[in-house]
N, C-alpha and C. Protein backbone atom coordinates (compact mmCIF):
# COMPACT_ATOMS: atom_id res chain seq x y z
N UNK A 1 3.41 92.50 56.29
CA UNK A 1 2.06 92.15 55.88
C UNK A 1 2.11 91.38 54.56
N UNK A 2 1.01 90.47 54.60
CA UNK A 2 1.09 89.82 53.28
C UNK A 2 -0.12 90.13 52.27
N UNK A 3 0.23 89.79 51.22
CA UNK A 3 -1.27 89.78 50.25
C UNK A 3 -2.05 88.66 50.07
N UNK A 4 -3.44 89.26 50.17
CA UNK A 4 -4.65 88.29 50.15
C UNK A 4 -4.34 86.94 48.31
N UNK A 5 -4.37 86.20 48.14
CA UNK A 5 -4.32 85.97 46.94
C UNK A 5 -5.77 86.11 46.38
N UNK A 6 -6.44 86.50 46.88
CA UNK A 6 -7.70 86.96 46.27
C UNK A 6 -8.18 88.00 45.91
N UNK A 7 -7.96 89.16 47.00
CA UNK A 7 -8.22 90.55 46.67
C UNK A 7 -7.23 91.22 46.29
N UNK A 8 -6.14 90.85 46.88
CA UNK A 8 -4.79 91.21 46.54
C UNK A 8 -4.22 92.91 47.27
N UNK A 9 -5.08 92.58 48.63
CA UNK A 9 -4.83 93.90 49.92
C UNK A 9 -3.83 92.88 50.89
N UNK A 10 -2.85 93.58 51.44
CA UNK A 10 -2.30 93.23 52.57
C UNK A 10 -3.12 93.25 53.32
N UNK A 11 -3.41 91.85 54.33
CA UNK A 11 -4.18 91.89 55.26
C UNK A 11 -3.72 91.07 56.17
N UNK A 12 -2.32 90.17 55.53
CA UNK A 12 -2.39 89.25 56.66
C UNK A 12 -0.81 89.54 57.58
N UNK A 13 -0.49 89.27 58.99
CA UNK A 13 0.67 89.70 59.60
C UNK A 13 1.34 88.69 59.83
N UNK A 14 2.54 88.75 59.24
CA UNK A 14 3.84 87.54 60.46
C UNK A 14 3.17 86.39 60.44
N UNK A 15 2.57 86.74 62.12
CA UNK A 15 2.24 85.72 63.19
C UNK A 15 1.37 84.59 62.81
N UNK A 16 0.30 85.58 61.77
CA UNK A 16 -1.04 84.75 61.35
C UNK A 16 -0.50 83.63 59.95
N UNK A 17 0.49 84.15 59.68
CA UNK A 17 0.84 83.56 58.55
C UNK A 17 1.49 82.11 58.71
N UNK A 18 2.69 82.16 59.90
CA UNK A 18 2.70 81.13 60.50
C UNK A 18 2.00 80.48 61.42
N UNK A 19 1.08 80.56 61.73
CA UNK A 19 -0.10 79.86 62.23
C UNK A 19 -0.80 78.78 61.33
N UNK A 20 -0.12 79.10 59.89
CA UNK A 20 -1.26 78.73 58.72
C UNK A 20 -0.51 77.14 58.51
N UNK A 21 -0.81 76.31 58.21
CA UNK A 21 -0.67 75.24 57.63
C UNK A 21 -1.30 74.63 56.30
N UNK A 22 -0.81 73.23 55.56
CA UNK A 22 -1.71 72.95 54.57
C UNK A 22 -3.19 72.97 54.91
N UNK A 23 -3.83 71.85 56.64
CA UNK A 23 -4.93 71.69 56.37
C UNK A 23 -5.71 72.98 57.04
N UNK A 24 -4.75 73.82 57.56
CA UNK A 24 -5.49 75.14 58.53
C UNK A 24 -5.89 76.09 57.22
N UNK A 25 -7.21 76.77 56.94
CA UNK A 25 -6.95 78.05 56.41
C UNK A 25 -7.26 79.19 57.39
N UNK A 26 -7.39 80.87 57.04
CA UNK A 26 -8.19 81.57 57.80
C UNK A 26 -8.44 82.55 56.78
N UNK A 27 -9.62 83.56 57.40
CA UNK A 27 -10.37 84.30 56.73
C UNK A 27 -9.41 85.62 56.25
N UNK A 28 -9.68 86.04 55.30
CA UNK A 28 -9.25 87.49 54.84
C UNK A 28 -9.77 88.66 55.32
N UNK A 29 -9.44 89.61 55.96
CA UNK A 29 -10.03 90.85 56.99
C UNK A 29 -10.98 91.72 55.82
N UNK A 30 -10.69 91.87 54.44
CA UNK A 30 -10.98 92.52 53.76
C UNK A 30 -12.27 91.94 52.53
N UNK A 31 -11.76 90.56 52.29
CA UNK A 31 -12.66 89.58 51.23
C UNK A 31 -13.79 88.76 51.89
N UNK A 32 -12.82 88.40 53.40
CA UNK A 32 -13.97 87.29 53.72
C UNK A 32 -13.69 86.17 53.17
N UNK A 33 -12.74 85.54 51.99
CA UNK A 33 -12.72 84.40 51.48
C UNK A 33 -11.02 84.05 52.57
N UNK A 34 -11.42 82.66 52.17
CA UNK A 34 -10.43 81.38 53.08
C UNK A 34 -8.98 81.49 52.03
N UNK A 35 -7.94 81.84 53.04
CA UNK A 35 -6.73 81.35 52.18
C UNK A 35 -5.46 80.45 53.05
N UNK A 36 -4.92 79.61 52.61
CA UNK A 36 -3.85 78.84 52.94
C UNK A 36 -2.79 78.76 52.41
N UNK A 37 -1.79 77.57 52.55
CA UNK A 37 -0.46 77.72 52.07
C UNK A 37 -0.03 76.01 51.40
N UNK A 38 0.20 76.12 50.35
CA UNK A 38 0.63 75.10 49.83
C UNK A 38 1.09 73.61 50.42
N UNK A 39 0.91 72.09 50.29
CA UNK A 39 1.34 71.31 50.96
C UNK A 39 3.08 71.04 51.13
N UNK A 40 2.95 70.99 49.76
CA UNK A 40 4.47 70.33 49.39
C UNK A 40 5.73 71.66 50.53
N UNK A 41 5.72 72.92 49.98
CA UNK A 41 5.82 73.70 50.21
C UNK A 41 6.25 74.09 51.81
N UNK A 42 5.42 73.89 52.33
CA UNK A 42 4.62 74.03 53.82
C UNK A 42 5.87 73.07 54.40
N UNK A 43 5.35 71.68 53.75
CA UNK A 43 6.09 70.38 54.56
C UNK A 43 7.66 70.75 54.32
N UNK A 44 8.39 71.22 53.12
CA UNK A 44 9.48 71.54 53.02
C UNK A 44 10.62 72.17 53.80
N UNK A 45 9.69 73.39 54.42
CA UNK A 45 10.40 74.34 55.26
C UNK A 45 10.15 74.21 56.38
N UNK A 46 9.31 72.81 57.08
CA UNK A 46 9.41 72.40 58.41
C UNK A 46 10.43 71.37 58.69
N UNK A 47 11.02 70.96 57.68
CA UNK A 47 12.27 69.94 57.70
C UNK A 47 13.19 70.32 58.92
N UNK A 48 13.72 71.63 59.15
CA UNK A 48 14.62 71.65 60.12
C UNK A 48 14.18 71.18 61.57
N UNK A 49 12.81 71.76 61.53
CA UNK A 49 12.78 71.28 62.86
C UNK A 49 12.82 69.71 63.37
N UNK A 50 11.85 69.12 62.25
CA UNK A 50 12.42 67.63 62.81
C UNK A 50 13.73 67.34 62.13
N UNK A 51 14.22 67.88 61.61
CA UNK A 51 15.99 67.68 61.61
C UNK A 51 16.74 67.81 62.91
N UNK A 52 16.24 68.68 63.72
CA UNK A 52 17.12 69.68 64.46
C UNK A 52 16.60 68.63 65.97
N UNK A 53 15.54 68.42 66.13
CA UNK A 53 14.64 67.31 67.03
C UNK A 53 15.36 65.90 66.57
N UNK A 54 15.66 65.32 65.84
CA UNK A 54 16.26 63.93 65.42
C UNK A 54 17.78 64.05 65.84
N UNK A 55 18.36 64.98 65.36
CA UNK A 55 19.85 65.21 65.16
C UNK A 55 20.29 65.24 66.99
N UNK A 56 18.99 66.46 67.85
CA UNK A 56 19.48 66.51 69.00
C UNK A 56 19.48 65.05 69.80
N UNK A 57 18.21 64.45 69.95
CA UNK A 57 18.05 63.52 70.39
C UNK A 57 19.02 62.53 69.96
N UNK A 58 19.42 62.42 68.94
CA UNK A 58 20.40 61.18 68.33
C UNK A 58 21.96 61.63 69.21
N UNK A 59 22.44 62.65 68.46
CA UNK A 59 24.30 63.18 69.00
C UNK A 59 23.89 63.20 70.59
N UNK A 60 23.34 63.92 71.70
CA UNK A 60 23.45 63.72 72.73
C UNK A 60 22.73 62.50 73.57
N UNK A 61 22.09 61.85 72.83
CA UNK A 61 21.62 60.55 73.60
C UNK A 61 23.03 59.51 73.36
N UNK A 62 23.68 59.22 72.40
CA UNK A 62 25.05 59.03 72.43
C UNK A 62 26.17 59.01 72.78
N UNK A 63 26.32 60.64 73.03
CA UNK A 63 27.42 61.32 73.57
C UNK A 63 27.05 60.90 74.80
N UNK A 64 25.81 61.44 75.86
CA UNK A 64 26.18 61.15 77.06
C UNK A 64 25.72 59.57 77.71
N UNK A 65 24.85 58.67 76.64
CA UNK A 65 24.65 57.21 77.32
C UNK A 65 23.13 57.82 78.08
N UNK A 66 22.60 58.86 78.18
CA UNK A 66 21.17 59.28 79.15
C UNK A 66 20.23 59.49 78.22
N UNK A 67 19.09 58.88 78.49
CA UNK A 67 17.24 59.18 77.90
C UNK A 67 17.18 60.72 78.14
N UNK A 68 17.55 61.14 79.69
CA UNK A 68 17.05 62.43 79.84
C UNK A 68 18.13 63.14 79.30
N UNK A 69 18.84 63.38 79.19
CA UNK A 69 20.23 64.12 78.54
C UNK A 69 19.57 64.22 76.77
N UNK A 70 19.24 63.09 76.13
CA UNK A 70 18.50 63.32 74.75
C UNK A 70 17.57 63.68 74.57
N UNK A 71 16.64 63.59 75.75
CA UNK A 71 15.47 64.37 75.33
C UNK A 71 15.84 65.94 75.44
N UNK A 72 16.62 66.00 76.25
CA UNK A 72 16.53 68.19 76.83
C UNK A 72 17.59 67.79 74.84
N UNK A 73 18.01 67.51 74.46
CA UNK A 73 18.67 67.60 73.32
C UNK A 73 17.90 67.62 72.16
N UNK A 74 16.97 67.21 72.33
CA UNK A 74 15.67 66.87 71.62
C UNK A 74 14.56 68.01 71.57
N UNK A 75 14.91 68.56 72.47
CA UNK A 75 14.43 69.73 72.75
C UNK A 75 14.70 71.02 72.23
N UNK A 76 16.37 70.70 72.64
CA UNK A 76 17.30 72.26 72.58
C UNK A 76 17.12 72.38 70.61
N UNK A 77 17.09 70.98 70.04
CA UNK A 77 17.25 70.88 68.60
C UNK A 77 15.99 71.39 67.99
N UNK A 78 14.74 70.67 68.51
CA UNK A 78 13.40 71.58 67.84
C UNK A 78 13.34 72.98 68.09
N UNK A 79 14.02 73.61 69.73
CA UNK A 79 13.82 74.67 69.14
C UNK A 79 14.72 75.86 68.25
N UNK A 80 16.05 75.28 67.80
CA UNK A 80 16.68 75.90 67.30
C UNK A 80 15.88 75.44 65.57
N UNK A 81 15.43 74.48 65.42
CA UNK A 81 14.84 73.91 64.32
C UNK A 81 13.97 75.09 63.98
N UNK A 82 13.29 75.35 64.39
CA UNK A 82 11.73 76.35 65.00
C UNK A 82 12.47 78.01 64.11
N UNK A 83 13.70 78.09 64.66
CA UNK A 83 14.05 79.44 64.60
C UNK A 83 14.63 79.58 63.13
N UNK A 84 14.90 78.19 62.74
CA UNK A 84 15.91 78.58 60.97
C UNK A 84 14.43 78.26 60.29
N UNK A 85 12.96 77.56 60.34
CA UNK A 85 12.48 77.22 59.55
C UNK A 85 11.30 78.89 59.62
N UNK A 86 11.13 80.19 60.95
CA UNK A 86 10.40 80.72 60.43
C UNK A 86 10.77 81.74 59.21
N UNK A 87 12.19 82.16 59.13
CA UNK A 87 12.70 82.20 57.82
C UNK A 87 12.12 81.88 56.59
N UNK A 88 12.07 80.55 56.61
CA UNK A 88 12.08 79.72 55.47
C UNK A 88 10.49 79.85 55.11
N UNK A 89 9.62 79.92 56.42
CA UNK A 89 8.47 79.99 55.88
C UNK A 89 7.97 81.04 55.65
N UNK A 90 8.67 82.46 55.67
CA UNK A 90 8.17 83.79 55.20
C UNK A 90 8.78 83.91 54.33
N UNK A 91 9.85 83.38 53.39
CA UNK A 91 10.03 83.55 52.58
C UNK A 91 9.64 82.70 51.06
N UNK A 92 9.64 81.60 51.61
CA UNK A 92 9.25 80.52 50.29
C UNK A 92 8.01 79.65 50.24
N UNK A 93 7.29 80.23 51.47
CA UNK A 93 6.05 79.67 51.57
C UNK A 93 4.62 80.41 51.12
N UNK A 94 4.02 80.73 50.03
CA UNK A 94 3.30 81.86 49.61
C UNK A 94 1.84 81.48 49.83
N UNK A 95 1.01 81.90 50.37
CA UNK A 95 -0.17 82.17 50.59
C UNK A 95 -1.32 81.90 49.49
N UNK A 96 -1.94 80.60 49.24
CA UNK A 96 -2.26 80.55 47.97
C UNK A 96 -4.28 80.51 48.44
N UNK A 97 -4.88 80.00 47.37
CA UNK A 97 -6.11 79.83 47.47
C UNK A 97 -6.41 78.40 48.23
N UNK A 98 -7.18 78.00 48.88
CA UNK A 98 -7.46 76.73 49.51
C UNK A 98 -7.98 75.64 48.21
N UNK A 99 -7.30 74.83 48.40
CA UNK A 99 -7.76 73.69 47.63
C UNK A 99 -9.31 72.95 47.85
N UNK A 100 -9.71 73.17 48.88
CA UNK A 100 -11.11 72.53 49.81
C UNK A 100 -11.86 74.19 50.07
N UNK A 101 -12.65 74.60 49.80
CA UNK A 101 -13.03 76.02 50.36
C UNK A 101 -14.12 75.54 51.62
């Protein structure tokens, strides 16, 4: 669970947290006020996945000479991308006040 940056109650879980983006906010169960997650931040720890989406598509569209061979590579890479960045975003991505309320 995380803390509201407003009321400062755990209210929010995991799931909801990554759901959150710069321009997404959502409500607090306890305050009622809007909170989100930083831009810079946010954009930082989604790097792997289009790392992991570029890198696949690039080495196996190569390796085997096939469109379809890079895309399933393109694939296999976002979602291993997906799996090192929710890490990254429960840990260094903090829950701040919305810039726009």
């Amino acid at each position: 669970m995380y803390e509201c940056p407003w009321c400062g109650r755990k209210s929010f879980s995991f799931w909801q947290k990554q759901s959150l983006g710069p321009s997404r906010s959502i409500a607090c169960g306890h305050c009622a006020r809007r909170v989100s997650v930083p831009w810079g931040r946010a954009h930082l720890a989604a790097i792997p996945v289009f790392a992991g989406a570029l890198v696949g598509l690039w080495f196996l569209g190569d390796a085997f000479n096939s469109k379809v061979v890079a895309l399933a590579g393109g694939f296999i890479g976002l979602a291993v991308g997906m799996v090192l960045t929710m890490p990254l975003y429960h840990r260094f991505v903090p829950l701040v006040k919305p810039a726009r309320p």
